[in-house]
Protein backbone atom coordinates (compact mmCIF):
# COMPACT_ATOMS: atom_id res chain seq x y z
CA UNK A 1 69.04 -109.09 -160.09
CA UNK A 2 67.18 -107.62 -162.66
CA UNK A 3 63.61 -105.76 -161.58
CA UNK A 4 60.53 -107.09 -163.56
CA UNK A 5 58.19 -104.29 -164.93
CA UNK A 6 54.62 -104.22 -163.98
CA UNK A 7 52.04 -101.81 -164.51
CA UNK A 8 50.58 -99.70 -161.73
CA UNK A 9 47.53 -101.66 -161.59
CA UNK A 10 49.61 -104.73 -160.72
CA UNK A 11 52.05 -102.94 -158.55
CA UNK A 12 49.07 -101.74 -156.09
CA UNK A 13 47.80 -105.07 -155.88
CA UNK A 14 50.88 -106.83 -154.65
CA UNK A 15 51.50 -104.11 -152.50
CA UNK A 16 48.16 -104.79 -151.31
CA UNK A 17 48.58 -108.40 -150.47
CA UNK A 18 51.42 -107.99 -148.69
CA UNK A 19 50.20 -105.70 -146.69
CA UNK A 20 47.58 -107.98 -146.03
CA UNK A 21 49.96 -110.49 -144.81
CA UNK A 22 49.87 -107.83 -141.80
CA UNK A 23 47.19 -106.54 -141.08
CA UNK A 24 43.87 -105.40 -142.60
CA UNK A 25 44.14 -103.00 -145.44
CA UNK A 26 41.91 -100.88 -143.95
CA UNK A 27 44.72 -100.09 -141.23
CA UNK A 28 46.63 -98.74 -144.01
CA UNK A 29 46.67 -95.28 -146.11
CA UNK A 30 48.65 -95.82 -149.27
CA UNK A 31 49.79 -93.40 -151.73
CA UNK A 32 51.77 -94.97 -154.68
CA UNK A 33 53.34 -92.69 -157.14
CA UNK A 34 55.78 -92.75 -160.38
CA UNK A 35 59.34 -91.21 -159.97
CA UNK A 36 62.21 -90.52 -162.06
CA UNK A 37 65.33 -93.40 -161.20
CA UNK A 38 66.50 -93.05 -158.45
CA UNK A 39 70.07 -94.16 -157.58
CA UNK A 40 69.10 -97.81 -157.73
CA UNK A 41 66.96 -97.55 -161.13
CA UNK A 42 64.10 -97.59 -159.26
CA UNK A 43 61.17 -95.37 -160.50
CA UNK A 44 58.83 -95.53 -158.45
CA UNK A 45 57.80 -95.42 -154.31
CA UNK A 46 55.21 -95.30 -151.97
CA UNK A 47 53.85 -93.61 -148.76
CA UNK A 48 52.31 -96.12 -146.23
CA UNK A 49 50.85 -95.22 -143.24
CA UNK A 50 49.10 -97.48 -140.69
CA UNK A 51 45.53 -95.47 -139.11
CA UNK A 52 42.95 -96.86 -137.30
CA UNK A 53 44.85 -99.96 -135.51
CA UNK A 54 45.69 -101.23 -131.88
CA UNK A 55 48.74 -101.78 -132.87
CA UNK A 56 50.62 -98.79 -134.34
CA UNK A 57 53.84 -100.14 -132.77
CA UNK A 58 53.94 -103.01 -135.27
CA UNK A 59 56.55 -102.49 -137.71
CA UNK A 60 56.51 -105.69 -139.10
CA UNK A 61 54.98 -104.57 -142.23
CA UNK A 62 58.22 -101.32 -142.86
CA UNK A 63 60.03 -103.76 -145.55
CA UNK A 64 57.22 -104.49 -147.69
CA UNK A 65 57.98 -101.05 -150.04
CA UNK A 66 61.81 -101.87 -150.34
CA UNK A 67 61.25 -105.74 -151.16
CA UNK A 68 58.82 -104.72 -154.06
CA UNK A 69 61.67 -101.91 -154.69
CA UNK A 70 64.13 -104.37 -155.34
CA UNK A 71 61.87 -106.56 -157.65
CA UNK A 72 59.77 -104.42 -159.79
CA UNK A 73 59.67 -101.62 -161.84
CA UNK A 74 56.70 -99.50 -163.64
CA UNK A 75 56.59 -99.85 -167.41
């Protein structure tokens, strides 16, 4: 499957909504940055850290980088 290509603008708002399928995006520190290819032809990837929430054991919300990995690129 070919990956779509966004801008960054567009690329930190889905990530945003689906981290807010999850929890509140305040429980989350985000850090979303440009990258040569990697292996895949991805070129880009993000840091996502959950603060400030009861539940720091959740890891329901782990996939959410490699799903929008697999469908999107940056232009």
């Amino acid at each position: 499957m070919a990956r779509a290509t966004i801008d960054m603008v567009t690329l930190d708002l889905r990530l945003e909504e689906e981290l807010a399928k999850h929890a509140s995006l305040k429980e989350f520190k985000v850090v979303l940055y440009r990258q040569d290819p990697d292996e895949t032809g991805c070129n880009w990837n993000a840091r996502i850290e959950r603060v400030g929430s009861r539940h720091l054991n959740d890891c329901s919300w782990w996939d959410v980088v490699p799903r929008l990995r697999e469908r999107f690129n940056l232009r």
